[in-house]
PDB file of N, CA and C in Angstrom:
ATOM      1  N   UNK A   1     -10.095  -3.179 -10.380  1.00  0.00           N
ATOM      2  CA  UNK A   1      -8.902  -2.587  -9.800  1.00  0.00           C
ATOM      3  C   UNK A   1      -7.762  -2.738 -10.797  1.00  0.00           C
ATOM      4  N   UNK A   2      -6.744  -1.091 -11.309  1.00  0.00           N
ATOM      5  CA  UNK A   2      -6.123  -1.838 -12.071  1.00  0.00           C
ATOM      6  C   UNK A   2      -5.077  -0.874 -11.146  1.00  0.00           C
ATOM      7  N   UNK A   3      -3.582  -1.617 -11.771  1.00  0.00           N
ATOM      8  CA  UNK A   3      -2.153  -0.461 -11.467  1.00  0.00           C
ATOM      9  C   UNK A   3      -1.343  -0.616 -12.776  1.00  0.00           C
ATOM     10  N   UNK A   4      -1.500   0.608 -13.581  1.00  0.00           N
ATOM     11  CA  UNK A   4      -0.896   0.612 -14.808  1.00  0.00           C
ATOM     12  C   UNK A   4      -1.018  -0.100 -16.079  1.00  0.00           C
ATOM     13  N   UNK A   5      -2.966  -0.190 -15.886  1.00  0.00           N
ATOM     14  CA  UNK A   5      -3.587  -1.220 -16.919  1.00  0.00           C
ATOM     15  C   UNK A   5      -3.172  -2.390 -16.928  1.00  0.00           C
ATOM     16  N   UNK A   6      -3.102  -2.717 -16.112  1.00  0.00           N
ATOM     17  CA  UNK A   6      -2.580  -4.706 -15.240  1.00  0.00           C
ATOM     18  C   UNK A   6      -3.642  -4.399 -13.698  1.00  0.00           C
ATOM     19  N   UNK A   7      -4.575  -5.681 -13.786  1.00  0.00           N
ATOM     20  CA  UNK A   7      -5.421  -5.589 -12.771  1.00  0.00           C
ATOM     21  C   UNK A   7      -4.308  -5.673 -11.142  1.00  0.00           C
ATOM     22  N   UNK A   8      -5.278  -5.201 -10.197  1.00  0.00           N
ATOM     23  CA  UNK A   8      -4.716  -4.499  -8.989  1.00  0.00           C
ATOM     24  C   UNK A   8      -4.558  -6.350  -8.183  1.00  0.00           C
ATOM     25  N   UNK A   9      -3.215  -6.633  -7.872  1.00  0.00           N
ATOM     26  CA  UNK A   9      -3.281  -8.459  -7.370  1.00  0.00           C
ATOM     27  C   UNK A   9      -3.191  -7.770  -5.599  1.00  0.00           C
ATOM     28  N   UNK A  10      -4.579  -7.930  -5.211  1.00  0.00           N
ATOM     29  CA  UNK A  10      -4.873  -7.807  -3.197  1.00  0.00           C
ATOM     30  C   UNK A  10      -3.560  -8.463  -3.105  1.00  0.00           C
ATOM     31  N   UNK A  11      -3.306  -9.958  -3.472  1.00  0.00           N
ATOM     32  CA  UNK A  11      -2.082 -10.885  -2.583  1.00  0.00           C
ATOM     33  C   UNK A  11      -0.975 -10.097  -2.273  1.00  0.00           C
ATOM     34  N   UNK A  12      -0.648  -9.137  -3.197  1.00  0.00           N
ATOM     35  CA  UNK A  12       0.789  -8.794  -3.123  1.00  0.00           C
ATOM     36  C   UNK A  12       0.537  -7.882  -1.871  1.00  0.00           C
ATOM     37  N   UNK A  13      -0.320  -7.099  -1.654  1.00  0.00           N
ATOM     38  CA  UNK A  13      -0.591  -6.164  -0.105  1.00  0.00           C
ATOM     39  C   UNK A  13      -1.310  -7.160   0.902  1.00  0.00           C
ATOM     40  N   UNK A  14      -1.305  -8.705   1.405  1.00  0.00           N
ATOM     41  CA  UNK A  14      -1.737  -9.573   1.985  1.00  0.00           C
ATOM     42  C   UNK A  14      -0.757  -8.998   3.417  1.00  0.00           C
ATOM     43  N   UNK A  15      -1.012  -9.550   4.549  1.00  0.00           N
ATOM     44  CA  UNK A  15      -0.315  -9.562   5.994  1.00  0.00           C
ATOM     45  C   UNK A  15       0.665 -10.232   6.102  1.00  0.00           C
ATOM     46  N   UNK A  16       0.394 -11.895   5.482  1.00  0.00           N
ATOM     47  CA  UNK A  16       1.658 -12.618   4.705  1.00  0.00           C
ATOM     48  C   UNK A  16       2.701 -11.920   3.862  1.00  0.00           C
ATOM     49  N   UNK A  17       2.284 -11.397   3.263  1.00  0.00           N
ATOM     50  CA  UNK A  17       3.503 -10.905   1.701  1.00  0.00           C
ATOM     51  C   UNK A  17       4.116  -9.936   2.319  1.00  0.00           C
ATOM     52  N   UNK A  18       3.267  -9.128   3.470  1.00  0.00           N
ATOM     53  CA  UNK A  18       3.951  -7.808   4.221  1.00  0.00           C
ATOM     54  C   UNK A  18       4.642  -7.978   5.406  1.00  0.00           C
ATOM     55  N   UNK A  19       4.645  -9.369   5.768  1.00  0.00           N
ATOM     56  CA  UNK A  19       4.749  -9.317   6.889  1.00  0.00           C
ATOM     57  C   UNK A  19       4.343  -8.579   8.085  1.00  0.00           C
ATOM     58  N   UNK A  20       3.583  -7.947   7.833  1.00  0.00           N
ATOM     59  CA  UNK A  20       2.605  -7.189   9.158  1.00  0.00           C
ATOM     60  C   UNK A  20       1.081  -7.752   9.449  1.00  0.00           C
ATOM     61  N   UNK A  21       0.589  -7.662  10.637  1.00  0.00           N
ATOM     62  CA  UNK A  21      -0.794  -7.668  10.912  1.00  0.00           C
ATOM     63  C   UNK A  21      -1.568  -7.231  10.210  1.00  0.00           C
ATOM     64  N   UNK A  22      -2.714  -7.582   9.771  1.00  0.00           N
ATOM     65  CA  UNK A  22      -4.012  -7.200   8.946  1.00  0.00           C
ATOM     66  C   UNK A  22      -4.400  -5.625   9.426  1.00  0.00           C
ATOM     67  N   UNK A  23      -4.115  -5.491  10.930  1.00  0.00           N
ATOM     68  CA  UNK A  23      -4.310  -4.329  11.176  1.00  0.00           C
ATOM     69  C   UNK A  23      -3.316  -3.365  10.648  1.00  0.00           C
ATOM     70  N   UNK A  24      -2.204  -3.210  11.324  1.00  0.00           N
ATOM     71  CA  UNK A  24      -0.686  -2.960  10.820  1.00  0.00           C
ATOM     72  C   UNK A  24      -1.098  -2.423   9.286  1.00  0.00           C
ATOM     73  N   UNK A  25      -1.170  -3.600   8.293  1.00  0.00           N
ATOM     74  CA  UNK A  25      -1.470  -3.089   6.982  1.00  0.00           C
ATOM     75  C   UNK A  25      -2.281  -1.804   6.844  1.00  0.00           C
ATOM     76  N   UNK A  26      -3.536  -2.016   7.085  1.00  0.00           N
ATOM     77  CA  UNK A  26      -4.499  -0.980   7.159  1.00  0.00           C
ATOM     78  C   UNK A  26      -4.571   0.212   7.593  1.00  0.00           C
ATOM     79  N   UNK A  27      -4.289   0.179   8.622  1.00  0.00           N
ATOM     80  CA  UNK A  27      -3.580   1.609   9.513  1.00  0.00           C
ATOM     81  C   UNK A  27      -2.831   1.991   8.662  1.00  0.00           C
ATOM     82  N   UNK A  28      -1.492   1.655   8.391  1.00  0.00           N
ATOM     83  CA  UNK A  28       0.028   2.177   7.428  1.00  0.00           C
ATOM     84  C   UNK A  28      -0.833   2.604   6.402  1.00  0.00           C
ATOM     85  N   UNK A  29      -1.763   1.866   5.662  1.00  0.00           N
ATOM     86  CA  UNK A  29      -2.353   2.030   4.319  1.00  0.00           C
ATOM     87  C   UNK A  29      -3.464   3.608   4.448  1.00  0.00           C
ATOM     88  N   UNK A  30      -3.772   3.494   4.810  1.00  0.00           N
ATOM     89  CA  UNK A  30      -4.926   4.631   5.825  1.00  0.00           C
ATOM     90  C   UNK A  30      -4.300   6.222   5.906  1.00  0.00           C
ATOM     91  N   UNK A  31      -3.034   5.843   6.515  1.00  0.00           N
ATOM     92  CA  UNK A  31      -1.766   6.674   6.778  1.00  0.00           C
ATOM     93  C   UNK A  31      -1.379   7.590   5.664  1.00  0.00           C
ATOM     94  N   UNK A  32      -1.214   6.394   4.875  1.00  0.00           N
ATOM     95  CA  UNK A  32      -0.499   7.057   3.607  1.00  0.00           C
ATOM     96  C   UNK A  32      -2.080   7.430   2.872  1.00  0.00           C
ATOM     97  N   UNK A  33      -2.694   7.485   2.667  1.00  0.00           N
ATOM     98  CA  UNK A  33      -3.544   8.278   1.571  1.00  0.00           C
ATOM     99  C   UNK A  33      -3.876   9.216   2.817  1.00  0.00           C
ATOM    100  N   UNK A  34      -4.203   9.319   4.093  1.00  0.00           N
ATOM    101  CA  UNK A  34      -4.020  10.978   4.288  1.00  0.00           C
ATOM    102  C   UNK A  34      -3.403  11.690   4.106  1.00  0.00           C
ATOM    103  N   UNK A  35      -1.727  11.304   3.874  1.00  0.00           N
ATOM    104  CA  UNK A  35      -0.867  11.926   3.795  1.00  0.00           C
ATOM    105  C   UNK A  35      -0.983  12.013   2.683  1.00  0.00           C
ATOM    106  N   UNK A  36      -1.537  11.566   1.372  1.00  0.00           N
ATOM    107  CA  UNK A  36      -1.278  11.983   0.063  1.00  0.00           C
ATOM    108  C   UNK A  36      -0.995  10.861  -0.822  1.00  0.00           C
ATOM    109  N   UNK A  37      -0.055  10.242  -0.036  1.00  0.00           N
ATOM    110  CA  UNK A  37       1.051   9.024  -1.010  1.00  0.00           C
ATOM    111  C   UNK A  37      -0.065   8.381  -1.859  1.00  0.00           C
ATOM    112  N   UNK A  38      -0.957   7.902  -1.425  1.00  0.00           N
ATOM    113  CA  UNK A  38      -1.729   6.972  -2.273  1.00  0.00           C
ATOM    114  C   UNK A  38      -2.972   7.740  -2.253  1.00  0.00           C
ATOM    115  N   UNK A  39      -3.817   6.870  -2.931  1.00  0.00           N
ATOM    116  CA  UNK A  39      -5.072   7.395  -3.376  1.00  0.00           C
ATOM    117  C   UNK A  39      -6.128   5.952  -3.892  1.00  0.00           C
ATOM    118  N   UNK A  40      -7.339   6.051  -3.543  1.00  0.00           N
ATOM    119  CA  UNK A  40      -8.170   4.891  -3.852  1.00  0.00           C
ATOM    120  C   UNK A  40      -8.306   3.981  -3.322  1.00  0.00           C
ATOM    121  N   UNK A  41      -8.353   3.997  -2.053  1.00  0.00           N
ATOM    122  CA  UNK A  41      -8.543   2.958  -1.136  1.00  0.00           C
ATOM    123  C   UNK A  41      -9.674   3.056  -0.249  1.00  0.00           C
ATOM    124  N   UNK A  42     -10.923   2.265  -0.690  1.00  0.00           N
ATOM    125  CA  UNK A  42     -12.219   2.410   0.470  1.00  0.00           C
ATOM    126  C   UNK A  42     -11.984   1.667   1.598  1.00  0.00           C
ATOM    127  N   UNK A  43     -12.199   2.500   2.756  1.00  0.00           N
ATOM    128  CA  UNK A  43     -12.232   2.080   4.266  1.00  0.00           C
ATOM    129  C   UNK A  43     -13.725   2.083   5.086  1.00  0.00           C
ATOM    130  N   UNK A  44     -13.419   1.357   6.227  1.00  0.00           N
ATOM    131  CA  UNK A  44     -14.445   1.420   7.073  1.00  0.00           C
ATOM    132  C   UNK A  44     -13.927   2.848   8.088  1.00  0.00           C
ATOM    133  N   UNK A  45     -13.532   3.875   7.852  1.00  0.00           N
ATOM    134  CA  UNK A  45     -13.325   4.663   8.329  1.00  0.00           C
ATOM    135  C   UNK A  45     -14.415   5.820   9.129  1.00  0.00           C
ATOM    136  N   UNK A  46     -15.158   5.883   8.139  1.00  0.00           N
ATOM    137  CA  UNK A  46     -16.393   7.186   8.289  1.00  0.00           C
ATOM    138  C   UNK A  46     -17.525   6.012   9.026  1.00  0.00           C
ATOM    139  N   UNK A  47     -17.284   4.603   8.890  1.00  0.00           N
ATOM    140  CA  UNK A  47     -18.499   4.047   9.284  1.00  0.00           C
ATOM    141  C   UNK A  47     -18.440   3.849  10.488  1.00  0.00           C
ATOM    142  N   UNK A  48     -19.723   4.095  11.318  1.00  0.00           N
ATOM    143  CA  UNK A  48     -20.062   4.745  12.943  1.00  0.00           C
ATOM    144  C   UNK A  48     -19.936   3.511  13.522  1.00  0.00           C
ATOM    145  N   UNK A  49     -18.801   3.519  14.565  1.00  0.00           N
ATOM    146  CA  UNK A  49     -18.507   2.265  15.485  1.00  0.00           C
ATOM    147  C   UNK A  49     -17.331   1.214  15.113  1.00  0.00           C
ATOM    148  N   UNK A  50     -17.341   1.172  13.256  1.00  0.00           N
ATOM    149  CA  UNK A  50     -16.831   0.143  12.915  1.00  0.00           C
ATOM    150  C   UNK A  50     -14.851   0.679  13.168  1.00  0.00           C
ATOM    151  N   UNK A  51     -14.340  -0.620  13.016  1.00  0.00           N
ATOM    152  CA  UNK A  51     -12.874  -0.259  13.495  1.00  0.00           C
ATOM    153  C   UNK A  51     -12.048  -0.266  11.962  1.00  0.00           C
ATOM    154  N   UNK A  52     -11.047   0.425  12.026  1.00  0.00           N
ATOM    155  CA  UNK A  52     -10.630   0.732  10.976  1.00  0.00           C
ATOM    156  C   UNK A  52     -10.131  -0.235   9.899  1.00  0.00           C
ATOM    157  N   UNK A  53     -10.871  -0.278   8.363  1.00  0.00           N
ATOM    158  CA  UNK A  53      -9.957  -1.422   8.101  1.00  0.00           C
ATOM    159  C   UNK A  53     -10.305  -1.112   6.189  1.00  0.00           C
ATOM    160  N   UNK A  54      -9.129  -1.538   5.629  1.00  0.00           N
ATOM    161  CA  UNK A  54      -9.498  -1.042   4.030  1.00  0.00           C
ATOM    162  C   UNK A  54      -9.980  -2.222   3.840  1.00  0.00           C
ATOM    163  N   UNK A  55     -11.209  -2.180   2.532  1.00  0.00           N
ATOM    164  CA  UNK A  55     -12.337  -3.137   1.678  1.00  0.00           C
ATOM    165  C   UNK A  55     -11.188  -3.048   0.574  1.00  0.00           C
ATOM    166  N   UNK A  56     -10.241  -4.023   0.903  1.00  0.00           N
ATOM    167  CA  UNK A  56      -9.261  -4.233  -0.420  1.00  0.00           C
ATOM    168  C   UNK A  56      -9.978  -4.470  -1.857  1.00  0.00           C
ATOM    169  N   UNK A  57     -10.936  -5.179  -2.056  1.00  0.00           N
ATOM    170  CA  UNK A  57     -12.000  -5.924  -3.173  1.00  0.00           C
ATOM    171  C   UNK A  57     -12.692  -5.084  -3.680  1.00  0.00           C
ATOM    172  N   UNK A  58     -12.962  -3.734  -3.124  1.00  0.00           N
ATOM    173  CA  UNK A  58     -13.631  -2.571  -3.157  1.00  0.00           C
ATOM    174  C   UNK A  58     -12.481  -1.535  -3.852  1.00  0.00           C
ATOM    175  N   UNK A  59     -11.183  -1.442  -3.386  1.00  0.00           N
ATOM    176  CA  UNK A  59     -10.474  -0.359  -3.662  1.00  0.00           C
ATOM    177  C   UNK A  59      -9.703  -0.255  -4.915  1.00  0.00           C
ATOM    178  N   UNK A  60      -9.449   0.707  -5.073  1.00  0.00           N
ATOM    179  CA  UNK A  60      -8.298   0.791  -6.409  1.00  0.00           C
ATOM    180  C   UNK A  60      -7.189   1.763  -5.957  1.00  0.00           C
ATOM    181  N   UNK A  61      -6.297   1.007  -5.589  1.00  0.00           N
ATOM    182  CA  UNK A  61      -5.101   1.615  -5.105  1.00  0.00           C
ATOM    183  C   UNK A  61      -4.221   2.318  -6.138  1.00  0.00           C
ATOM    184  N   UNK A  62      -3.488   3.391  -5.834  1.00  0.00           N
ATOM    185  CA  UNK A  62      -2.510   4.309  -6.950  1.00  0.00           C
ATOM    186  C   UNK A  62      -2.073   4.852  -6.091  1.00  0.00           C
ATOM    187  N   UNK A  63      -0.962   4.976  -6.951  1.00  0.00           N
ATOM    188  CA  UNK A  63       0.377   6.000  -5.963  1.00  0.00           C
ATOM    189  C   UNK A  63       0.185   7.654  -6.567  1.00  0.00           C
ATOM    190  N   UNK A  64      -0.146   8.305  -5.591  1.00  0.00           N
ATOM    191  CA  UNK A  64      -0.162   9.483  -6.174  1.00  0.00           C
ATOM    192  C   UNK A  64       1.005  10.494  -6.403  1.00  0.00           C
ATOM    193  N   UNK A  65       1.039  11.896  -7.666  1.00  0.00           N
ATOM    194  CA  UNK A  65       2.408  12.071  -7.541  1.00  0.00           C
ATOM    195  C   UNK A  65       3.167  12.207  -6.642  1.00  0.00           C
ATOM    196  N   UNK A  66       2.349  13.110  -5.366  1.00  0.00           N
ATOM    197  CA  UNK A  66       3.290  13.060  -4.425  1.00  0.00           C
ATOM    198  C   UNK A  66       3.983  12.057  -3.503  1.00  0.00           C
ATOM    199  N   UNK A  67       2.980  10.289  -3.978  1.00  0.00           N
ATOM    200  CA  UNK A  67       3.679   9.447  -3.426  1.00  0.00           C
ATOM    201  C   UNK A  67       4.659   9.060  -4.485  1.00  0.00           C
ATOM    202  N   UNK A  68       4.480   9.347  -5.573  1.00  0.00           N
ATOM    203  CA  UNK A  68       5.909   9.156  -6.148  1.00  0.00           C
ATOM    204  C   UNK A  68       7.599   9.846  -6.181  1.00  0.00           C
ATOM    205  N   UNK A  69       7.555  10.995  -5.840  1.00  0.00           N
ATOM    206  CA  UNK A  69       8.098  12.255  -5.400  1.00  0.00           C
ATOM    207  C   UNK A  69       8.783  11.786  -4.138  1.00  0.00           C
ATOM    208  N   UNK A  70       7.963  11.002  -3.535  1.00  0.00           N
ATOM    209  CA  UNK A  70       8.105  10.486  -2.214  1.00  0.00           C
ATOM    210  C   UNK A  70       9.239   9.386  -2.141  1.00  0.00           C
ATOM    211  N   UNK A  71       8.763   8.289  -3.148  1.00  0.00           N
ATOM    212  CA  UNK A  71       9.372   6.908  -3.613  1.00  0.00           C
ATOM    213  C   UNK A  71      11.250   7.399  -3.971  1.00  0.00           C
ATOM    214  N   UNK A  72      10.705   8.337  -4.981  1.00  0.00           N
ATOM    215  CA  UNK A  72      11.780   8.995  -5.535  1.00  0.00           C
ATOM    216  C   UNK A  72      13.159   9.367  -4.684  1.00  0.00           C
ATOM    217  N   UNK A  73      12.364   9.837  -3.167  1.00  0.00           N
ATOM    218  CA  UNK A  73      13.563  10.030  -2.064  1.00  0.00           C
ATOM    219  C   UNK A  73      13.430   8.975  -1.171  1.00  0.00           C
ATOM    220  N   UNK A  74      12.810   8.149  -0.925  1.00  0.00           N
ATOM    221  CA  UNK A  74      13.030   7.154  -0.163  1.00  0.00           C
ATOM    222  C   UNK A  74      13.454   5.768  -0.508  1.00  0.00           C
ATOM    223  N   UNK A  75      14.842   5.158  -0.409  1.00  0.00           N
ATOM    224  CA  UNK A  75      15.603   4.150  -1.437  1.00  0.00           C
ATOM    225  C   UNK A  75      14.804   3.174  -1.144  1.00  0.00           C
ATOM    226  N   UNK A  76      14.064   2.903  -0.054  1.00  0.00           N
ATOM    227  CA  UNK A  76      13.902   1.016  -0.253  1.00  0.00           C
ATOM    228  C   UNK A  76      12.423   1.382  -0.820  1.00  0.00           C
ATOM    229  N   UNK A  77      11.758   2.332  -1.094  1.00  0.00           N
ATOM    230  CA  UNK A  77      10.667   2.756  -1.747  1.00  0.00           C
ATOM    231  C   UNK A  77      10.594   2.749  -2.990  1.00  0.00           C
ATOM    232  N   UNK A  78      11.585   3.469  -3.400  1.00  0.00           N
ATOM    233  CA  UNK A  78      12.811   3.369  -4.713  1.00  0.00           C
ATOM    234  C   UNK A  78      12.889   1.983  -5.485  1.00  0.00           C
ATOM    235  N   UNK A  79      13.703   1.448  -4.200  1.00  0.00           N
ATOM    236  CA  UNK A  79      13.785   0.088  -4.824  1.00  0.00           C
ATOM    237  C   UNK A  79      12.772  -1.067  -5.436  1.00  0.00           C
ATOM    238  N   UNK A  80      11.926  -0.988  -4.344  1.00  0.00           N
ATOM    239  CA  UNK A  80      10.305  -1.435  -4.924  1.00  0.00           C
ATOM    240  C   UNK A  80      10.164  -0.935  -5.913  1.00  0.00           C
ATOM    241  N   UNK A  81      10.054  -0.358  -6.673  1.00  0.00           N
ATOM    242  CA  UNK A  81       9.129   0.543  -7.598  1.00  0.00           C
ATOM    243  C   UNK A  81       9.873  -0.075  -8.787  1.00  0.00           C
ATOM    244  N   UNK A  82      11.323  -0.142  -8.616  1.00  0.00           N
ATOM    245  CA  UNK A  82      11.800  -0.569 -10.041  1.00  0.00           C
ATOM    246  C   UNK A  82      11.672  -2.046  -9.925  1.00  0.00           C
ATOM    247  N   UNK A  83      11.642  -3.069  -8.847  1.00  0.00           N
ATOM    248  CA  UNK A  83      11.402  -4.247  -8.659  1.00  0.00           C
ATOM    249  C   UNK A  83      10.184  -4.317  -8.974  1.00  0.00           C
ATOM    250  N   UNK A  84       8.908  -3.883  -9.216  1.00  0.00           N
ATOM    251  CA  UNK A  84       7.580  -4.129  -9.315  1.00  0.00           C
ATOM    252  C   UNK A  84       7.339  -5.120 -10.370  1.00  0.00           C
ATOM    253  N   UNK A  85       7.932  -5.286 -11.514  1.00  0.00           N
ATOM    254  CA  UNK A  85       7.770  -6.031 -12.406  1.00  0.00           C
ATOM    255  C   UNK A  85       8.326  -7.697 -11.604  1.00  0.00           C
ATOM    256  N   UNK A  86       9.088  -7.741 -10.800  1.00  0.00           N
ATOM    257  CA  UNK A  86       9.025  -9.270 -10.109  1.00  0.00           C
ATOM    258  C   UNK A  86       8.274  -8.799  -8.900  1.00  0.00           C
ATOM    259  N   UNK A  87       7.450  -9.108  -8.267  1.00  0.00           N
ATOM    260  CA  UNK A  87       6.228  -9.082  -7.596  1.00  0.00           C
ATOM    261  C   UNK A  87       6.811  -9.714  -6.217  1.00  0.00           C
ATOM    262  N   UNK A  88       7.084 -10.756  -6.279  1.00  0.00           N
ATOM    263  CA  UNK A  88       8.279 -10.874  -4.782  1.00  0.00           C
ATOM    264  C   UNK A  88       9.419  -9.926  -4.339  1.00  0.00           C
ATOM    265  N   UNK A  89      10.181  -9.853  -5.356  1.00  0.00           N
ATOM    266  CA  UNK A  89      11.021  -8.938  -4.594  1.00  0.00           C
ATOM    267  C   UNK A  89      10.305  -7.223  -4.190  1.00  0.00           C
ATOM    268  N   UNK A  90       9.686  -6.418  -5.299  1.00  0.00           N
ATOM    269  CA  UNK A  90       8.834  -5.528  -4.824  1.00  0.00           C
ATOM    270  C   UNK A  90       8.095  -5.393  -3.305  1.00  0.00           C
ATOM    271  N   UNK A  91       7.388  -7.016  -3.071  1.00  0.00           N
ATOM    272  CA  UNK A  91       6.749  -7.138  -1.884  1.00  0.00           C
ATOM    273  C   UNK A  91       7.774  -7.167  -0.678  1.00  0.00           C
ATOM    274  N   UNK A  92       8.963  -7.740  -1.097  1.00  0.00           N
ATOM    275  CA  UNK A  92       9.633  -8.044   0.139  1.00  0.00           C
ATOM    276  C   UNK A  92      10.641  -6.306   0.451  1.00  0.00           C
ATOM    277  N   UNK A  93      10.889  -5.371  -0.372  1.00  0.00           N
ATOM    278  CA  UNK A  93      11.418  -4.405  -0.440  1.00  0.00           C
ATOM    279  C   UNK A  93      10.580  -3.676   0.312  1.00  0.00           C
ATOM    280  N   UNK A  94       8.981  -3.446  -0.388  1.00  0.00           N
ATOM    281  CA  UNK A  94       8.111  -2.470   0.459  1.00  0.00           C
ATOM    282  C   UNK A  94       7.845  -3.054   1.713  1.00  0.00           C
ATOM    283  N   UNK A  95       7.542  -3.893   2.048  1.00  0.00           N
ATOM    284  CA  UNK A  95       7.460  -4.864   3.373  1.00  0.00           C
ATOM    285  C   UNK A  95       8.124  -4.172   4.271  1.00  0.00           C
ATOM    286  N   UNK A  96      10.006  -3.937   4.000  1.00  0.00           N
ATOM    287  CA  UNK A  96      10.966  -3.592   4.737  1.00  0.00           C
ATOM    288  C   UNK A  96      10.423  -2.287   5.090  1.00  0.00           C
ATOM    289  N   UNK A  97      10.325  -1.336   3.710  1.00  0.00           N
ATOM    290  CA  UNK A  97       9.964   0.043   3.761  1.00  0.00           C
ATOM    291  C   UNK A  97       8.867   0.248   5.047  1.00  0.00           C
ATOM    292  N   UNK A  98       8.278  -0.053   4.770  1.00  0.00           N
ATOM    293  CA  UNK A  98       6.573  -0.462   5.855  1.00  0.00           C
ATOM    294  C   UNK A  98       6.794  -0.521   7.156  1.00  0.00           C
ATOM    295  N   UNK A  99       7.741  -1.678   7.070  1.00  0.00           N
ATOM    296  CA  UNK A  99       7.969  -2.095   8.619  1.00  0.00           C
ATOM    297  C   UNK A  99       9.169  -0.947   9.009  1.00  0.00           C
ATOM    298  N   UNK A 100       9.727  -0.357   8.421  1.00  0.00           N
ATOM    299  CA  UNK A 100      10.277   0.747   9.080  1.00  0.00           C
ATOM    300  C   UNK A 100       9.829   2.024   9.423  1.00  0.00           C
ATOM    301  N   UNK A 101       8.547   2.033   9.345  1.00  0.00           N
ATOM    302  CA  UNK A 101       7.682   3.399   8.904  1.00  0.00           C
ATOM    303  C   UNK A 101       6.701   2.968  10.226  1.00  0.00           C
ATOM    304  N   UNK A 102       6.304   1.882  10.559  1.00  0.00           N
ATOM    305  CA  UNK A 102       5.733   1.568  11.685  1.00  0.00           C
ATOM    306  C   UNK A 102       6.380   1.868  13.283  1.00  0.00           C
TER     307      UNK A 102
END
């Protein structure tokens, strides 16, 4: 898993770091690559019975352009993106973003 040739760190998308439910995460996460925003995330989605949930260890997450396009108009999305290089504040920015989108 990489994001921008730096391996992909699961912790920073944890329930802890997001402050949301394991579910919460997944769903939102789920959300956004139907909608486009992201891309590369394997789920238990298509599998018969099972309840919805992304194989973080499995996935390779990316923002796709149109989730960047996206970032671009949405400020605390925004704000993450240029925070990404400190990894706390990024988490605690998208967190907000997240939990307002829920």
């Amino acid at each position: 898993m990489r994001c921008e040739g730096r391996p992909f760190d699961v912790a920073a998308v944890s329930p802890e770091a997001l402050g949301v439910s394991e579910e919460q995460r997944d769903v939102l996460a789920c959300k956004l690559q139907r909608a486009g925003k992201v891309g590369g995330l394997m789920t238990t989605e298509d599998i018969d019975g099972a309840s919805l949930r992304v194989l973080w260890a499995q996935s390779a997450p990316e923002v796709t352009m149109e989730g960047l396009e996206y970032m671009a108009t949405c400020e605390p999305l925004r704000s993450a993106a240029r925070d990404v290089m400190g990894v706390s504040a990024a988490v605690s920015a998208t967190a907000a973003a997240l939990d307002a989108m829920l």
